[in-house]
N, C-alpha and C. Protein backbone atom coordinates (compact mmCIF):
# COMPACT_ATOMS: atom_id res chain seq x y z
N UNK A 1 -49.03 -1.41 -37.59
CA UNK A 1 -47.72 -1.69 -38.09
C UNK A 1 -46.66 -1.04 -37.21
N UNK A 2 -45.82 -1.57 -37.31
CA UNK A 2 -44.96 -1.20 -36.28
C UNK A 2 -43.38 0.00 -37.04
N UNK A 3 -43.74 0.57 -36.23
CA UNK A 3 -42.54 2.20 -36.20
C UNK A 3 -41.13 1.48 -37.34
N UNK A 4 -40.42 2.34 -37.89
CA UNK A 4 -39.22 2.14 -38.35
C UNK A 4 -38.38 2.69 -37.41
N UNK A 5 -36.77 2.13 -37.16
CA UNK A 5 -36.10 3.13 -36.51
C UNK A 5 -35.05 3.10 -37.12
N UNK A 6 -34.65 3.84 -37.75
CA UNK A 6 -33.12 4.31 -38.21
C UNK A 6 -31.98 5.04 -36.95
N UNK A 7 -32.43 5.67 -36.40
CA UNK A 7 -31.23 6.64 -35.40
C UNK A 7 -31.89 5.47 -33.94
N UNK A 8 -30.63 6.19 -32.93
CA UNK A 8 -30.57 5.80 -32.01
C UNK A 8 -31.90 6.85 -30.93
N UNK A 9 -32.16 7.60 -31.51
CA UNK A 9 -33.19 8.71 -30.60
C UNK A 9 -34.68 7.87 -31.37
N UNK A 10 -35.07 7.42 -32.34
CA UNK A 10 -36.01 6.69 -32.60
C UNK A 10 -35.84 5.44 -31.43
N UNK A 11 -35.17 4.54 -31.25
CA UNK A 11 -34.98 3.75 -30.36
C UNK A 11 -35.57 3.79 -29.13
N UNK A 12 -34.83 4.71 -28.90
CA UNK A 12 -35.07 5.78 -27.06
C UNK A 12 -36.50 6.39 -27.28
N UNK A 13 -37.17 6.35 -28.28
CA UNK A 13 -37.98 7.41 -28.16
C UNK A 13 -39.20 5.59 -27.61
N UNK A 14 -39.37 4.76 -28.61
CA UNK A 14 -39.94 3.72 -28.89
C UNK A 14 -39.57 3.15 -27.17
N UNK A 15 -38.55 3.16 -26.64
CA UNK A 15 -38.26 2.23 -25.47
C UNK A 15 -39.11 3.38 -24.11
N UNK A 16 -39.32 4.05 -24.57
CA UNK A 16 -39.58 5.56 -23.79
C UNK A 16 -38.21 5.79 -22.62
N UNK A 17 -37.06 5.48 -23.02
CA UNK A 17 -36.16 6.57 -22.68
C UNK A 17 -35.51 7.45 -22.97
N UNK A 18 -36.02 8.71 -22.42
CA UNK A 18 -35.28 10.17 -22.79
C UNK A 18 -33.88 10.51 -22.39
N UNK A 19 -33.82 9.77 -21.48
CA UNK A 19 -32.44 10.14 -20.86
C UNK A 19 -31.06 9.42 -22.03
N UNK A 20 -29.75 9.83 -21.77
CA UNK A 20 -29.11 8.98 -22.83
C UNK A 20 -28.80 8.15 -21.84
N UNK A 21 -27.41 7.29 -23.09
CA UNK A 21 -27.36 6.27 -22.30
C UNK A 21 -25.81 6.28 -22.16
N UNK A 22 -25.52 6.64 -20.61
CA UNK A 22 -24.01 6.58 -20.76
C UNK A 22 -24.25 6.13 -19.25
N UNK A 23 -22.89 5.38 -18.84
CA UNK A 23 -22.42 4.81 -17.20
C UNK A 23 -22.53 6.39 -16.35
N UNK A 24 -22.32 6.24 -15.38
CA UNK A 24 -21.66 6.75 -14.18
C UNK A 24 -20.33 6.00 -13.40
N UNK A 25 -19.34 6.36 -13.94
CA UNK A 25 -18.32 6.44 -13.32
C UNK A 25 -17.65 6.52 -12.27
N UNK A 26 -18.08 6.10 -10.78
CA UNK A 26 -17.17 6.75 -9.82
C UNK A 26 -15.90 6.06 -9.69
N UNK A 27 -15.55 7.71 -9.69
CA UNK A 27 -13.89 7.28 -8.89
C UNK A 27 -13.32 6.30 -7.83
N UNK A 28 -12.25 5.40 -8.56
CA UNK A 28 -11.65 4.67 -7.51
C UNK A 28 -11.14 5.79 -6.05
N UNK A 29 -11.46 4.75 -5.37
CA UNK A 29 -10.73 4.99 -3.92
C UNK A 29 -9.47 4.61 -3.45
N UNK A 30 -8.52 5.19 -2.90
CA UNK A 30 -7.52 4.54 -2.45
C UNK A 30 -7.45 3.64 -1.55
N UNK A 31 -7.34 2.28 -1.85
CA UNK A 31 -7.24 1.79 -0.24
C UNK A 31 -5.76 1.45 0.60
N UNK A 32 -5.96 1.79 2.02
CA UNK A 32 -5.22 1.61 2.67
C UNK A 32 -5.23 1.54 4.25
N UNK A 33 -4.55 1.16 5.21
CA UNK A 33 -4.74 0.20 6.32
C UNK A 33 -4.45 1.51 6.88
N UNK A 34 -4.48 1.07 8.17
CA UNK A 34 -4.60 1.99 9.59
C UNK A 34 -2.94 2.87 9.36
N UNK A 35 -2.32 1.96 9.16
CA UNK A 35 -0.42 2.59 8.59
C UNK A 35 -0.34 3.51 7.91
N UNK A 36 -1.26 3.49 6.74
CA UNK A 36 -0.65 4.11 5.27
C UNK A 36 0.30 3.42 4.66
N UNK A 37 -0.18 2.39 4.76
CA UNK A 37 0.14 1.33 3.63
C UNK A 37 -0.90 0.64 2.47
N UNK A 38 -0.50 0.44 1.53
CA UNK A 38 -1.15 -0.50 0.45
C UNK A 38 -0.89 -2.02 0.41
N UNK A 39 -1.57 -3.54 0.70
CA UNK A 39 -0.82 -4.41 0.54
C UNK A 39 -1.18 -4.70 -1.21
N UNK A 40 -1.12 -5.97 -1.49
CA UNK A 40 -1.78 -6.64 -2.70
C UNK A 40 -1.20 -8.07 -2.26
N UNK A 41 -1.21 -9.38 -3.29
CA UNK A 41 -0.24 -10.49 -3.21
C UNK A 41 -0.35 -10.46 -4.61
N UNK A 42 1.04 -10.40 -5.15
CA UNK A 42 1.66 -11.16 -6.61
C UNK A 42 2.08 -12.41 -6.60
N UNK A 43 1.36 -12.92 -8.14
CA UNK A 43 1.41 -14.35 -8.04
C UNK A 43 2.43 -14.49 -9.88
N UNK A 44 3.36 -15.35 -9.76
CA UNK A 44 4.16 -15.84 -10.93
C UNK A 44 4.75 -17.33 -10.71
N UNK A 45 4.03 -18.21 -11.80
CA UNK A 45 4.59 -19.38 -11.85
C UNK A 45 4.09 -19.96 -10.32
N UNK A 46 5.05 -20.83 -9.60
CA UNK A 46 4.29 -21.10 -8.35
C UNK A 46 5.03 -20.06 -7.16
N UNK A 47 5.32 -18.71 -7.40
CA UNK A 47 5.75 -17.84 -6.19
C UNK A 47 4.78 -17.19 -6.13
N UNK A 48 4.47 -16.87 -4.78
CA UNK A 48 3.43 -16.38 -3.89
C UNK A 48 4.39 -15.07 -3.26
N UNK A 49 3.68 -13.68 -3.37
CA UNK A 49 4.47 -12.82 -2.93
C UNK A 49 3.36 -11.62 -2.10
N UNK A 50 3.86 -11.60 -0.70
CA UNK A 50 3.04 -10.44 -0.24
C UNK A 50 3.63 -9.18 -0.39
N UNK A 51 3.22 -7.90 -0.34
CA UNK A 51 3.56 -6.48 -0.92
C UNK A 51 2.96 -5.81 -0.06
N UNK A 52 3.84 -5.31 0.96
CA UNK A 52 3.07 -4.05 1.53
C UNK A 52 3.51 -2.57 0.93
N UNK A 53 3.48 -1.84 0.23
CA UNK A 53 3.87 -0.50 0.32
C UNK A 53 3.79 0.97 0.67
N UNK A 54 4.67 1.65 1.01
CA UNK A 54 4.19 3.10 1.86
C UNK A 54 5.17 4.00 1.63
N UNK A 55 4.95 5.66 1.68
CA UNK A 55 5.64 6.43 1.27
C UNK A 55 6.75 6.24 1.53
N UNK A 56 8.14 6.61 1.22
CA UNK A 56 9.39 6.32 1.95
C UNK A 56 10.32 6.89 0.65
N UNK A 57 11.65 6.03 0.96
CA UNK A 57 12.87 6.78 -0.01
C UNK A 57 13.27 5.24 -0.68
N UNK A 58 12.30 4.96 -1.05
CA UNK A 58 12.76 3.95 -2.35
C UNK A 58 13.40 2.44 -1.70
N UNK A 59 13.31 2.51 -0.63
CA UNK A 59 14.18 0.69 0.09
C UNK A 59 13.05 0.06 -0.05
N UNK A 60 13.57 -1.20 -0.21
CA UNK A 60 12.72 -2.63 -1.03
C UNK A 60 13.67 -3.60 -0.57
N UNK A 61 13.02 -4.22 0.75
CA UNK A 61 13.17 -5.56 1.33
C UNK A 61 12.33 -6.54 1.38
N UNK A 62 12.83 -7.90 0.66
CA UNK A 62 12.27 -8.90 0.55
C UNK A 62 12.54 -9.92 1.20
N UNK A 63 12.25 -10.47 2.36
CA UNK A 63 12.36 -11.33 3.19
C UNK A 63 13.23 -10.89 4.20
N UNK A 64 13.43 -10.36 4.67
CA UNK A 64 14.30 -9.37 5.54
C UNK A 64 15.51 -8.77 5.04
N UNK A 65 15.48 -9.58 3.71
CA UNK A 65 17.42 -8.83 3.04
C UNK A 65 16.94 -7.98 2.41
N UNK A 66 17.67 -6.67 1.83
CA UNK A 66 17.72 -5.92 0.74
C UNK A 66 17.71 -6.55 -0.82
N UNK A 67 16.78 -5.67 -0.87
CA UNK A 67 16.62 -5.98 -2.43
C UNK A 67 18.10 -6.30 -2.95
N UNK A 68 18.92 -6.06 -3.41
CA UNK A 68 20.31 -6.33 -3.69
C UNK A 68 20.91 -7.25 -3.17
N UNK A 69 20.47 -7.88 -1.96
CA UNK A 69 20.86 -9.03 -1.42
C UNK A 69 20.58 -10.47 -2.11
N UNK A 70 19.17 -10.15 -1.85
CA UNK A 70 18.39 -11.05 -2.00
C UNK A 70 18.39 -11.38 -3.72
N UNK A 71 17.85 -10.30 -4.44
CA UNK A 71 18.33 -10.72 -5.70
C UNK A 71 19.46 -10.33 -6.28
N UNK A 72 20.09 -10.68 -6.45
CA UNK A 72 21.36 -10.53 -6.48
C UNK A 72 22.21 -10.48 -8.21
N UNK A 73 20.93 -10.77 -9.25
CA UNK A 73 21.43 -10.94 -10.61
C UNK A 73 20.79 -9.84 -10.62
N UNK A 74 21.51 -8.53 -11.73
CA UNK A 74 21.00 -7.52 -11.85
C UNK A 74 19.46 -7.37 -13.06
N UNK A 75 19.56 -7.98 -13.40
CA UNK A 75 18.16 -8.10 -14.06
C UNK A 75 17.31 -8.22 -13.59
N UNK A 76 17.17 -9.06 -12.19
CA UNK A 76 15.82 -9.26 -11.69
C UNK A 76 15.83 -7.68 -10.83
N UNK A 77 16.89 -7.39 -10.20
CA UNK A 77 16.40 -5.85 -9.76
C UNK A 77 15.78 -4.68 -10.44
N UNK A 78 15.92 -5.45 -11.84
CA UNK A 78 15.57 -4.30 -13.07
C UNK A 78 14.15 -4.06 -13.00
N UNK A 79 13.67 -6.11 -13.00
CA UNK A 79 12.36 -5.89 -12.93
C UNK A 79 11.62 -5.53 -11.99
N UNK A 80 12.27 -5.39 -10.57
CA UNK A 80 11.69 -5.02 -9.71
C UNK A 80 11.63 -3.50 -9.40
N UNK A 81 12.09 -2.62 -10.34
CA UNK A 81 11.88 -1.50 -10.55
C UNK A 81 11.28 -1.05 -11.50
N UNK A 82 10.62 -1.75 -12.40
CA UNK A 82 9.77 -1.49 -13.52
C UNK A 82 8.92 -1.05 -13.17
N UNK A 83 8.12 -1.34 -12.05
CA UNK A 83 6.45 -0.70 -11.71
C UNK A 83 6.62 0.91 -11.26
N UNK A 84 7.55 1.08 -10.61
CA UNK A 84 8.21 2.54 -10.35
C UNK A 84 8.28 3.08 -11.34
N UNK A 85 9.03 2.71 -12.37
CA UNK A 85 9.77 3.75 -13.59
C UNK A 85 8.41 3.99 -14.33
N UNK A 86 7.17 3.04 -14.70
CA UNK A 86 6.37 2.86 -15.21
C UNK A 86 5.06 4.36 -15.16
N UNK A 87 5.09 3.95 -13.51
CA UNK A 87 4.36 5.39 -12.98
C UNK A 87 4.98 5.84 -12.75
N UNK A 88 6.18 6.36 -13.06
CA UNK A 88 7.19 7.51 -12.48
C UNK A 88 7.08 7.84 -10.76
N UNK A 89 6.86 7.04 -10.07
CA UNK A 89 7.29 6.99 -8.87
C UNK A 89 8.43 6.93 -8.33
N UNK A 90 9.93 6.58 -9.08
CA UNK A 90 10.93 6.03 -7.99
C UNK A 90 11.14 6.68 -7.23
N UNK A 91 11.97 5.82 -6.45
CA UNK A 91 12.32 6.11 -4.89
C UNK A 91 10.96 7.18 -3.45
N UNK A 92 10.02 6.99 -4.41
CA UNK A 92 8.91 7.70 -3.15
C UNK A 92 8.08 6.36 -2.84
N UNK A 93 8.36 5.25 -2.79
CA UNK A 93 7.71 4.36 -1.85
C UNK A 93 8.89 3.16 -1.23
N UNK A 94 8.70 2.82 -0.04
CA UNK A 94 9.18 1.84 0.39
C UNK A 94 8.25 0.15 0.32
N UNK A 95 9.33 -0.75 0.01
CA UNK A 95 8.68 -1.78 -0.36
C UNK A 95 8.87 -3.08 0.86
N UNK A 96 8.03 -3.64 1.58
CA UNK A 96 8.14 -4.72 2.00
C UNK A 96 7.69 -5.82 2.03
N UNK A 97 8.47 -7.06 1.35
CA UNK A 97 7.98 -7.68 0.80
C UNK A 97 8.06 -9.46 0.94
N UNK A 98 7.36 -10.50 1.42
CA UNK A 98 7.49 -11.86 1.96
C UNK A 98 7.06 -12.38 0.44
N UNK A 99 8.38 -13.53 0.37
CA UNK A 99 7.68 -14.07 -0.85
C UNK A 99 8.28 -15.97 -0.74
N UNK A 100 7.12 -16.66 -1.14
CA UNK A 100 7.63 -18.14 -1.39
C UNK A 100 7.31 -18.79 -2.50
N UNK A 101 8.20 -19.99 -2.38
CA UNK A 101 7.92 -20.99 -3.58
C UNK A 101 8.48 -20.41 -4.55
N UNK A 102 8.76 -21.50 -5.97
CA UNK A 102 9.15 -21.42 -6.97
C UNK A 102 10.97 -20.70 -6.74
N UNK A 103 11.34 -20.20 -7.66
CA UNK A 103 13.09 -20.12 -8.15
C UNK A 103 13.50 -18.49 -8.22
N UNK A 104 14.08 -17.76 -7.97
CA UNK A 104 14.40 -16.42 -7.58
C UNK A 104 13.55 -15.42 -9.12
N UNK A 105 14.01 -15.92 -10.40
CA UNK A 105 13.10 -15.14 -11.27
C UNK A 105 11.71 -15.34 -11.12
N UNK A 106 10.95 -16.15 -10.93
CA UNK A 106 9.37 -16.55 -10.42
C UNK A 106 8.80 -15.79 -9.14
N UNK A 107 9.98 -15.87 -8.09
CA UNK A 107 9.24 -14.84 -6.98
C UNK A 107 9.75 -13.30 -7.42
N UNK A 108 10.73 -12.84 -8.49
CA UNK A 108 10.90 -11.45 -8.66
C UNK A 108 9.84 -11.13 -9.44
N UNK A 109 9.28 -11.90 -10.47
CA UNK A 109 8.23 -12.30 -11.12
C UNK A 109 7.18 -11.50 -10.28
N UNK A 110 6.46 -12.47 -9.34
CA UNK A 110 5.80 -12.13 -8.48
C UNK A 110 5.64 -10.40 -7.44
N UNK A 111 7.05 -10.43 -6.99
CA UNK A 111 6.95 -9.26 -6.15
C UNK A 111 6.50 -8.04 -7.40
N UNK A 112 7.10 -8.28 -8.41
CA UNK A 112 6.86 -7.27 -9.25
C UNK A 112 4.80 -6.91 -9.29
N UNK A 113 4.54 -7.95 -9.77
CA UNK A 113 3.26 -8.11 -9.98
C UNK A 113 2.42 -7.86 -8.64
N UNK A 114 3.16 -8.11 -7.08
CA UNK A 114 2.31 -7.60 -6.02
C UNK A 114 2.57 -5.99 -6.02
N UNK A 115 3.60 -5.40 -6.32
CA UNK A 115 4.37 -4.29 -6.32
C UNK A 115 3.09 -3.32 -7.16
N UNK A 116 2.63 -3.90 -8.47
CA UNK A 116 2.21 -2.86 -8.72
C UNK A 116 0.31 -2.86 -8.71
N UNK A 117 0.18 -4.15 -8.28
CA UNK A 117 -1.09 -3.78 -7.48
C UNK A 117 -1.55 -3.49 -6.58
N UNK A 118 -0.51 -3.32 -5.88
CA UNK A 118 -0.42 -2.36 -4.53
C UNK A 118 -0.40 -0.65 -4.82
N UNK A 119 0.50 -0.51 -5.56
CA UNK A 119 0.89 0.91 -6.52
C UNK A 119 -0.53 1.44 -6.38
N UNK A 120 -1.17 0.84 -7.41
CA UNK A 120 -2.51 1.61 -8.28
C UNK A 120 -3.92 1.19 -6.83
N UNK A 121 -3.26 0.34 -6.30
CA UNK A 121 -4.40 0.82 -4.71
C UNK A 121 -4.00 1.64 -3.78
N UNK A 122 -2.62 2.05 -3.94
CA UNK A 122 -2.56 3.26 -2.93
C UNK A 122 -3.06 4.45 -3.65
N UNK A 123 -2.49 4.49 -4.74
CA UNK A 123 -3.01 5.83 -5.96
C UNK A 123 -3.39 5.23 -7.03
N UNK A 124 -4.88 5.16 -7.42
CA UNK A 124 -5.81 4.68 -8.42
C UNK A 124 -5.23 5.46 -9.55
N UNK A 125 -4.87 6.51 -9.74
CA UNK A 125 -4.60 7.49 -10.87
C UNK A 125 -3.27 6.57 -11.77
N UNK A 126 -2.38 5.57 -11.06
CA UNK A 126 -1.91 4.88 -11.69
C UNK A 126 -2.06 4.02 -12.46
N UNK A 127 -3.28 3.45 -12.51
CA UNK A 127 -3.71 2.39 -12.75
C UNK A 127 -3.47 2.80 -14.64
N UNK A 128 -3.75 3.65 -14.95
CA UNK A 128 -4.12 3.56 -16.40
C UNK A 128 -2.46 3.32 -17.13
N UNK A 129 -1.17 3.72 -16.24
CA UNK A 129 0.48 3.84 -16.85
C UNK A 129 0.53 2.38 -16.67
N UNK A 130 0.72 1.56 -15.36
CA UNK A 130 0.48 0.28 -14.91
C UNK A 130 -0.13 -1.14 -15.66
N UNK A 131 -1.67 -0.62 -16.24
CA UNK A 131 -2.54 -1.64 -16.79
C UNK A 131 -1.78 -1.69 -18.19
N UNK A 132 -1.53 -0.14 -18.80
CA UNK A 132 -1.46 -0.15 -20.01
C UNK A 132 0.20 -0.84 -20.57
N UNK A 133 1.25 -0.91 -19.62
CA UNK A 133 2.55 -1.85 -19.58
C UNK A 133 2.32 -3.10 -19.13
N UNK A 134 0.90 -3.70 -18.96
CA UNK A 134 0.64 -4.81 -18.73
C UNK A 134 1.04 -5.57 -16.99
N UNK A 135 1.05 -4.92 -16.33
CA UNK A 135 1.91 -5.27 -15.31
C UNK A 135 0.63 -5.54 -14.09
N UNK A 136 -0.40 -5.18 -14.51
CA UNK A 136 -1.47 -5.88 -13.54
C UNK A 136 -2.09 -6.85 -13.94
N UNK A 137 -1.80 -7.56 -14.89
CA UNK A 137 -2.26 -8.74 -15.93
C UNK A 137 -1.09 -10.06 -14.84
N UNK A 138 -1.79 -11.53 -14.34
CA UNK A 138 -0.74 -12.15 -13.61
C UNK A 138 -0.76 -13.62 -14.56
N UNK A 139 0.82 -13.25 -14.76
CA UNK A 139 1.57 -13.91 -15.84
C UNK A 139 0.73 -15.90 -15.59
N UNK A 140 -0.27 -16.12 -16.48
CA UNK A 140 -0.54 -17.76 -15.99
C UNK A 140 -0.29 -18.82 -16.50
N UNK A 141 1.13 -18.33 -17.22
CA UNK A 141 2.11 -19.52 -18.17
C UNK A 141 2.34 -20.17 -16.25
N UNK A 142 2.35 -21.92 -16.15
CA UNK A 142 2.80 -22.04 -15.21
C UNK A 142 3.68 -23.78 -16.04
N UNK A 143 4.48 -24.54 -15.36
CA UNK A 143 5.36 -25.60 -15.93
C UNK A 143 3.97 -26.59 -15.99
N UNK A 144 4.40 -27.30 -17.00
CA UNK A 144 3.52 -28.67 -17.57
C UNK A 144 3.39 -29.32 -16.49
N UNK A 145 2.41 -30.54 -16.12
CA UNK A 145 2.71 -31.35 -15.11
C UNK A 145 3.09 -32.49 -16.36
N UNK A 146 3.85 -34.06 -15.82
CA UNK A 146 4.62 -34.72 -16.36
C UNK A 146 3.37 -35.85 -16.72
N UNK A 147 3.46 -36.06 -17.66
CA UNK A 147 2.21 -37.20 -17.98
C UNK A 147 2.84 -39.26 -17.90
N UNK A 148 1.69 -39.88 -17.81
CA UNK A 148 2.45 -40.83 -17.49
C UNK A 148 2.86 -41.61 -18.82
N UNK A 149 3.50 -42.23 -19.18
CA UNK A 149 4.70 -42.74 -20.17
C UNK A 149 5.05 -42.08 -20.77
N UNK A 150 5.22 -40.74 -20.50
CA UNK A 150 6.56 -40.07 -21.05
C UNK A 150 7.50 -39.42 -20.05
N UNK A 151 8.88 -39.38 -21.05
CA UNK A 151 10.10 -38.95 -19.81
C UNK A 151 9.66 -37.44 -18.93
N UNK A 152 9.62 -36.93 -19.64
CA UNK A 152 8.88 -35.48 -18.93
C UNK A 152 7.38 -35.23 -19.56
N UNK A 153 7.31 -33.50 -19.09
CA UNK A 153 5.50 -33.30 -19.75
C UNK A 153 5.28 -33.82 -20.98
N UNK A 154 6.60 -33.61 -22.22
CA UNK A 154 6.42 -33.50 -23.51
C UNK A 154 7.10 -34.90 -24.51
N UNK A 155 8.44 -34.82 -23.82
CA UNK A 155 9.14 -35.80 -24.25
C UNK A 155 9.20 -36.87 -24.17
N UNK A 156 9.26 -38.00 -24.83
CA UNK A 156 8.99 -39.47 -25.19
C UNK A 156 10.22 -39.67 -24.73
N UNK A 157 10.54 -41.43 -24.44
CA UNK A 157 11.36 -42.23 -23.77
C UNK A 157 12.15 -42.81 -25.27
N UNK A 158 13.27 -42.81 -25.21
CA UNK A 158 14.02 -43.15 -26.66
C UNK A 158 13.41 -44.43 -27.18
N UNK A 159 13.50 -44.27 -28.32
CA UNK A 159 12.66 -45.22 -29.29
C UNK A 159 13.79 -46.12 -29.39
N UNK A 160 13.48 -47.66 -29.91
CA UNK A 160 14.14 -48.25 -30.17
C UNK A 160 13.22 -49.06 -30.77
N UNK A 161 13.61 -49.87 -31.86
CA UNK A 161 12.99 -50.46 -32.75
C UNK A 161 13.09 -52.06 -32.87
N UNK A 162 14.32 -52.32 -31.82
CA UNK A 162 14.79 -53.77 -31.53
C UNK A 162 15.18 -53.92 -30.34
């Protein structure tokens, strides 16, 4: 007849392992290029954004303009400082950053999202302020495509009854 097991050490004992049972853990590594830089690419909607980042005094150029240039509505600069404020980094990294496609909130969208997976690969210790504000999660709401007999993705062509 075969053993009862109530506890988890009956189990282990029956499987014949003594040892417990927990992972091994190793520590992330930082990665980074011959520079001392981190890249990543952030992706939002259809903008494609490359991210290099490296120690510095906080400048963040995106396509050769200044951040302030380039985005120019103050909200999207907001968000492009969120990954900073998040891990309490500001102004100790410099950001450079190529981004295409899609409409200025979609690629700030984006840089944000390359911004801070670059972050937590230069310093892994971020990762847990970062993941836990959701900001390494890449946003995959993207626009409907348009189906055929209707005016757009969703909307029908006016009815008429005569």
């Amino acid at each position: 007849m075969a053993e009862e097991i109530n506890t988890l050490e009956d189990l282990q004992a029956v499987a014949g392992e003594a040892a417990p049972m927990t992972e091994v853990m190793t520590p992330r590594e930082p990665v980074r290029d011959e520079l001392g830089r981190s890249y990543a690419t952030g992706k939002r909607k259809d903008a494609i954004a490359r991210v290099w980042i490296k120690p510095g005094s906080g400048k963040v150029v995106v396509n050769g303009k200044e951040m302030n240039a380039y985005f120019a509505r103050p909200v999207l600069q907001m968000i492009l400082r969120q990954p900073f404020q998040v891990a309490g980094v500001e102004d100790q990294f410099d950001v450079q950053a190529t981004v295409k496609g899609g409409g200025l909130s979609g690629q700030a969208g984006a840089v944000k999202h390359g911004i801070s997976k670059a972050l937590q690969l230069y310093d892994p210790s971020l990762r847990g302020a970062l993941k836990a504000a959701g900001f390494l999660t890449r946003d995959s709401r993207v626009v409907e495509r348009k189906k055929y007999g209707k005016a757009k993705a969703r909307k029908s062509f006016q009815f008429s009854k005569r």
